[in-house]
C-alpha atoms as a PDB file:
ATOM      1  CA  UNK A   1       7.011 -23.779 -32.815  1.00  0.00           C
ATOM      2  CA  UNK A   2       7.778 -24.604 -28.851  1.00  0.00           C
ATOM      3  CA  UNK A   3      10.922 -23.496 -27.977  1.00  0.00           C
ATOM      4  CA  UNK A   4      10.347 -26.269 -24.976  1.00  0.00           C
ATOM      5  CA  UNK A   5      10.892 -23.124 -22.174  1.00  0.00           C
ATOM      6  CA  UNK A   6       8.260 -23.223 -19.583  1.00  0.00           C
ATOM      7  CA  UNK A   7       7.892 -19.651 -17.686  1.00  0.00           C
ATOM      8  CA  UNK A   8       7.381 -20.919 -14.004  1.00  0.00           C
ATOM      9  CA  UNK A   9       6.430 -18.058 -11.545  1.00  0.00           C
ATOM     10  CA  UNK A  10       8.951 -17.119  -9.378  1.00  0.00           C
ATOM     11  CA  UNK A  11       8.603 -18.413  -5.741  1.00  0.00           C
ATOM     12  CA  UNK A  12       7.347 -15.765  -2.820  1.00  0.00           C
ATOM     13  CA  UNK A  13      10.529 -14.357  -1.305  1.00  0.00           C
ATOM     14  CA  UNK A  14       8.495 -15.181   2.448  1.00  0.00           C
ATOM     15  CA  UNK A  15       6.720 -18.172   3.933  1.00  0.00           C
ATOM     16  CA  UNK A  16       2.755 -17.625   4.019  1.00  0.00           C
ATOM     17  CA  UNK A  17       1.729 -15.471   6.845  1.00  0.00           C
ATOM     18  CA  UNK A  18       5.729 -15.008   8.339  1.00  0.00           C
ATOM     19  CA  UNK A  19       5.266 -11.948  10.070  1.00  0.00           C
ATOM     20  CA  UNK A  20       7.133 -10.080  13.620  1.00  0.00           C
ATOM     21  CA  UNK A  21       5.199 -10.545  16.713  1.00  0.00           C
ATOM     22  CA  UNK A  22       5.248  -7.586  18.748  1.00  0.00           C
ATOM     23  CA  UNK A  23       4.437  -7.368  22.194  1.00  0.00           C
ATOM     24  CA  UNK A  24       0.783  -8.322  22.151  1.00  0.00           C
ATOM     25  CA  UNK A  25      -0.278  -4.890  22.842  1.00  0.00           C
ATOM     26  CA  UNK A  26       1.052  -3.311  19.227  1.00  0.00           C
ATOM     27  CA  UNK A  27       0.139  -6.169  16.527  1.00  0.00           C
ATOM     28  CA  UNK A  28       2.522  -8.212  14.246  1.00  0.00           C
ATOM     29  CA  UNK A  29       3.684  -6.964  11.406  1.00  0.00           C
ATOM     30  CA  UNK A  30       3.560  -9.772   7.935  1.00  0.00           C
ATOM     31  CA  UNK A  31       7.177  -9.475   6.183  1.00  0.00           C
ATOM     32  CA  UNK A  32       4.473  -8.884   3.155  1.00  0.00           C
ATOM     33  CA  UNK A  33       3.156  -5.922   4.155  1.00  0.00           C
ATOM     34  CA  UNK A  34       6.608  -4.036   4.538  1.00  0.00           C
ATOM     35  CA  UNK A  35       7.785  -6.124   1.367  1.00  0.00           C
ATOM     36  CA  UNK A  36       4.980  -5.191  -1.195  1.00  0.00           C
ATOM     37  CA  UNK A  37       4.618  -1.556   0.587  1.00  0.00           C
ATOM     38  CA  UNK A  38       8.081   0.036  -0.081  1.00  0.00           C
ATOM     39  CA  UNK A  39      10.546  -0.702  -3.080  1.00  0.00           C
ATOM     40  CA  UNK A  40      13.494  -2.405  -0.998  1.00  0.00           C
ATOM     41  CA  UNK A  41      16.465  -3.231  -3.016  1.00  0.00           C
ATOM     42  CA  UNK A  42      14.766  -5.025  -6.217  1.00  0.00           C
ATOM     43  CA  UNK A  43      14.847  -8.386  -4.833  1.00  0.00           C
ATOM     44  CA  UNK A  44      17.993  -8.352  -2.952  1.00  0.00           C
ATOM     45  CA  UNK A  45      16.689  -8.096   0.595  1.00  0.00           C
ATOM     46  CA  UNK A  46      16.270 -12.097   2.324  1.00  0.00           C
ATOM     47  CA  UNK A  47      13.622 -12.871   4.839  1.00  0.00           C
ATOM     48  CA  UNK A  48      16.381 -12.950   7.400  1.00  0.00           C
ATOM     49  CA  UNK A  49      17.491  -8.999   6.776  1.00  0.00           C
ATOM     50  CA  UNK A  50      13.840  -7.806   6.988  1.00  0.00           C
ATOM     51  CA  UNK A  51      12.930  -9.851   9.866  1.00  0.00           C
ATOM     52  CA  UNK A  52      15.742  -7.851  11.347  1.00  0.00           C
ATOM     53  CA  UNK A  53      14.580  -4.572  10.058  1.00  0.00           C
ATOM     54  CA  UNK A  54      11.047  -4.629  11.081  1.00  0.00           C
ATOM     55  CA  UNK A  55      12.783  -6.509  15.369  1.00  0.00           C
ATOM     56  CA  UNK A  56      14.557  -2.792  15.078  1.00  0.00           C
ATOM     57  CA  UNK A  57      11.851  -0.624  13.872  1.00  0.00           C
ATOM     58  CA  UNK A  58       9.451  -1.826  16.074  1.00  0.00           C
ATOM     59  CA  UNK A  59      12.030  -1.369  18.637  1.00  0.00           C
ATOM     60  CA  UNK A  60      12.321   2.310  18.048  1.00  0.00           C
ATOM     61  CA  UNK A  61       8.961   2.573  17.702  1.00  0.00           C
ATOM     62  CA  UNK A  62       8.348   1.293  21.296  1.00  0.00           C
ATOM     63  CA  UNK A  63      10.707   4.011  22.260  1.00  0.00           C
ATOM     64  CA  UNK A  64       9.116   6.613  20.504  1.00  0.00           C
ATOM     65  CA  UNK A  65       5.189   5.284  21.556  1.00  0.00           C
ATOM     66  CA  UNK A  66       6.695   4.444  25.132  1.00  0.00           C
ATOM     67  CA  UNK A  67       4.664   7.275  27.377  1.00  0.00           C
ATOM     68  CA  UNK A  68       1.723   7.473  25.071  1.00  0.00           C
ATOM     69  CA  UNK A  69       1.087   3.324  25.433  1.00  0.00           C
ATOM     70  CA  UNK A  70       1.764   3.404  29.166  1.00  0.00           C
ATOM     71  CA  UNK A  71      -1.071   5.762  29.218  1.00  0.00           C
ATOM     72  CA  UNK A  72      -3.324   4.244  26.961  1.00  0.00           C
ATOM     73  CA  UNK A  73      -2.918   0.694  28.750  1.00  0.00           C
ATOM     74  CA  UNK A  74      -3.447   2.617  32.463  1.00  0.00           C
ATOM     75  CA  UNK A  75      -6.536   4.082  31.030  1.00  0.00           C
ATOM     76  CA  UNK A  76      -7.422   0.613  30.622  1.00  0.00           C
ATOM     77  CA  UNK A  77      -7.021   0.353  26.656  1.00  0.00           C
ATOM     78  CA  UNK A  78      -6.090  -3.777  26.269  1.00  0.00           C
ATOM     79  CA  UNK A  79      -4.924  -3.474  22.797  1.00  0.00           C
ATOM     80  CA  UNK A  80      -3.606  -0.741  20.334  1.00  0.00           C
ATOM     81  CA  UNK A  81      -6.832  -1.577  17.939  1.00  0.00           C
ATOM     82  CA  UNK A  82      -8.832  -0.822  20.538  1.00  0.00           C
ATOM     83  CA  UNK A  83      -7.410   3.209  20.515  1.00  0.00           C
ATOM     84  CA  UNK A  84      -9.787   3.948  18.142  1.00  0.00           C
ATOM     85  CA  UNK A  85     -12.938   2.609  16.293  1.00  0.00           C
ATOM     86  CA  UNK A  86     -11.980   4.804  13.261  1.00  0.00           C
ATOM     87  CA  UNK A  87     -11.511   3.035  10.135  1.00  0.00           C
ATOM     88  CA  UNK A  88      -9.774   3.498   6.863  1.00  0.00           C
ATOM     89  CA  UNK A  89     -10.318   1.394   3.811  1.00  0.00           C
ATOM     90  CA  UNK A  90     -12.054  -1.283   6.216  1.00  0.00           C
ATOM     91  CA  UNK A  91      -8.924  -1.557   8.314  1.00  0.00           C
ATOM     92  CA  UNK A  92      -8.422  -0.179  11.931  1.00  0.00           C
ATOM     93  CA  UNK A  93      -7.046   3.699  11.685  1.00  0.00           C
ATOM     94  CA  UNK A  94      -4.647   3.565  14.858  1.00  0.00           C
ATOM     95  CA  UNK A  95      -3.238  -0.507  13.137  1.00  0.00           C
ATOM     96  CA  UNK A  96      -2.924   1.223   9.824  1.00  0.00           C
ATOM     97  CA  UNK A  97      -0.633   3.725  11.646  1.00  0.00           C
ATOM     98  CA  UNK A  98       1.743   1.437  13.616  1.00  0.00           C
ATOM     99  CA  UNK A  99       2.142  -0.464   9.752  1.00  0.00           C
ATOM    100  CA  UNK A 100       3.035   2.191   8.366  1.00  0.00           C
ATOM    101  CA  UNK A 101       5.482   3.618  11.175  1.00  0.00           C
ATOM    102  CA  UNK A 102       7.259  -0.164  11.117  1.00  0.00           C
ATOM    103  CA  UNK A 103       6.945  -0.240   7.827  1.00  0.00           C
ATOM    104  CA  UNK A 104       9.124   3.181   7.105  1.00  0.00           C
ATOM    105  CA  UNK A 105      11.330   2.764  10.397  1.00  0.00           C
ATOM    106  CA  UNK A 106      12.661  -0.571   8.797  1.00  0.00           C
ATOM    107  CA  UNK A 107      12.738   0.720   4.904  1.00  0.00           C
ATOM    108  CA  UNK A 108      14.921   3.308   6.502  1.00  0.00           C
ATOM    109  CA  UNK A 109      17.219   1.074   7.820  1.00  0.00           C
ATOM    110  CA  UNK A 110      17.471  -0.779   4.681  1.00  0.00           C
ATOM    111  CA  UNK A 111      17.913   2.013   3.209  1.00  0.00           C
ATOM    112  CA  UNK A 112      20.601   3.014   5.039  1.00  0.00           C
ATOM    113  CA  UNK A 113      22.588  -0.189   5.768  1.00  0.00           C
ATOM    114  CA  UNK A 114      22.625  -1.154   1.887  1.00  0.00           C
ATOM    115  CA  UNK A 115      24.577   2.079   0.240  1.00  0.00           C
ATOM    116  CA  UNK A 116      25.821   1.649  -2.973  1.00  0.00           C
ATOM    117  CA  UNK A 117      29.834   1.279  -1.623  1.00  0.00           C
ATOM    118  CA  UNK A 118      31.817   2.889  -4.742  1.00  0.00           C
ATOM    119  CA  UNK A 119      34.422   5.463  -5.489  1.00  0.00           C
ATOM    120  CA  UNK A 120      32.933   6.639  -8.506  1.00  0.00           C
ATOM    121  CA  UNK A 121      31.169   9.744  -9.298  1.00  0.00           C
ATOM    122  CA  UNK A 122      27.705   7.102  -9.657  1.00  0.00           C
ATOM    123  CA  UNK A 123      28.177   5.054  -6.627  1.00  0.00           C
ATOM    124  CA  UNK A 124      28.905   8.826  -4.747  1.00  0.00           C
ATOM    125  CA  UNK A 125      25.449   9.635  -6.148  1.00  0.00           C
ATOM    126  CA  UNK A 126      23.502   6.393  -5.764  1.00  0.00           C
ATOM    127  CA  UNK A 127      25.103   6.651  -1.781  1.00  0.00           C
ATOM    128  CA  UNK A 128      23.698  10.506  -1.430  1.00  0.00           C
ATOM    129  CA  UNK A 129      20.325   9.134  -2.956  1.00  0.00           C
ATOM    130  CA  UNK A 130      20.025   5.955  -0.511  1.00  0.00           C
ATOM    131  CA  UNK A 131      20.474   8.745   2.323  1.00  0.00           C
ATOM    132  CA  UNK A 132      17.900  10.708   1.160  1.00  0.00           C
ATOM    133  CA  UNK A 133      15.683   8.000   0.742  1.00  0.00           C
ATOM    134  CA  UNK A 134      16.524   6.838   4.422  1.00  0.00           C
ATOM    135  CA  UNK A 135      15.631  10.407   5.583  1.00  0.00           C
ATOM    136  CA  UNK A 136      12.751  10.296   3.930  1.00  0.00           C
ATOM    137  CA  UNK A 137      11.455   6.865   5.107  1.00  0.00           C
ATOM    138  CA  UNK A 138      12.092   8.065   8.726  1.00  0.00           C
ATOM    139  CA  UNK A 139      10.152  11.744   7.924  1.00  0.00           C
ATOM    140  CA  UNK A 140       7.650   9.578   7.373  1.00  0.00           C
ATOM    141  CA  UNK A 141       7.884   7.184  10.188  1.00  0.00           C
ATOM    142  CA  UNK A 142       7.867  10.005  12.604  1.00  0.00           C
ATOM    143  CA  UNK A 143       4.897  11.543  10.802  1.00  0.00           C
ATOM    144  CA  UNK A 144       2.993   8.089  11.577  1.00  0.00           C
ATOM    145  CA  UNK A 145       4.347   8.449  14.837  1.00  0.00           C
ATOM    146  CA  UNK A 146       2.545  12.135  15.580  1.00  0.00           C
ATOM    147  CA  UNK A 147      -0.666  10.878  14.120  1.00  0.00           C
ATOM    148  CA  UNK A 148      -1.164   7.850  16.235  1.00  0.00           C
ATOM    149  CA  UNK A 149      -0.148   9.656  19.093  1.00  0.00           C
ATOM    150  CA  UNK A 150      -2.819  12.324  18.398  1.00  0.00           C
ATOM    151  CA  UNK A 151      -5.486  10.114  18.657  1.00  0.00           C
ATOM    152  CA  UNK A 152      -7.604  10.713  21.663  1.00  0.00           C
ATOM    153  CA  UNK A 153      -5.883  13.706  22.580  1.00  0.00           C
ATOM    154  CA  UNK A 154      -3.879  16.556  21.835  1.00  0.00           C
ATOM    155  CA  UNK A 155      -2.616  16.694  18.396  1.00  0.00           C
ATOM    156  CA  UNK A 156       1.132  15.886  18.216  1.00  0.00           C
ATOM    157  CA  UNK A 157       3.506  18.254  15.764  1.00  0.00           C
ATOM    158  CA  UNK A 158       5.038  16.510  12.978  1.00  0.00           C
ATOM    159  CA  UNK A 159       7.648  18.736  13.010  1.00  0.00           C
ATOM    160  CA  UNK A 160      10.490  18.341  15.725  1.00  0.00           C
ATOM    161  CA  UNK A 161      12.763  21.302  16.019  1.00  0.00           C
ATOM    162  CA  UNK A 162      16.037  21.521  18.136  1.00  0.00           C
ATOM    163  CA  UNK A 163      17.747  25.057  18.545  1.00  0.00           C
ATOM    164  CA  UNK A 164      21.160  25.010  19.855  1.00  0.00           C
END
């Protein structure tokens, strides 16, 4: 017996191909990539709030690339794919890298921005976890960062250390 529900698959949370257009040196990123890449708020996060998280990660990942792509374009490099001819899983190793450092530059400030706001003993805990998960996301950023910054050269320390 019908019950007379039809299951209709849910539309895609993006429009086909929207993506963030970089600079034209450092490629556009598709909203899809970051979406089906890191778990960001079960559904909750609109087009709109990732567009914005991927304008400021690529942001501070222009800040943190800044010396290293000045150099690379004055050495006559035209495009970032053009760093390297490595390749990983058929995709260009130094555009795999800038993906992934947008990618965990904006999950981090997802992260961040969307605490759990509660007084409770859970929302204190889901709060502590979202931090850690931001910290995380941007360990891994900067990691990204280091390796695509190593190519062609010196290799880059993951770890950055301040003494004061």
């Amino acid at each position: 017996m019908s019950t007379g529900v039809i299951a209709v698959p849910a539309a895609p949370w993006d429009p086909d191909d929207a993506q963030v257009v970089a600079d034209g040196w450092f490629p556009p990123i598709k909203l899809a990539t970051v979406r089906d890449s890191v778990r960001l708020g079960d559904g909750t996060i609109s087009t709109e709030r990732l567009t914005m998280a991927i304008e400021g990660a690529m942001l501070h990942a222009f800040r943190e690339l800044s010396t290293w792509r000045t150099a690379k374009a004055s050495a006559g490099v035209a495009e970032l794919a053009d760093v390297t001819t490595e390749t990983l899983n058929g995709a260009n190793v130094a555009v795999k890298l800038w993906e992934r450092i947008v990618t965990y530059f904006a999950a981090a400030d997802l992260y961040a921005a969307y605490r759990d706001i509660s007084a409770t003993d859970q929302g204190l805990d889901r709060a502590l976890e979202k931090d850690t998960s931001a910290d995380e996301a941007r360990r891994v950023a900067l990691g990204a960062v280091a390796d695509l910054r190593s190519i062609g050269g010196a290799q880059v320390g993951r770890n950055r250390v301040r003494l004061i």
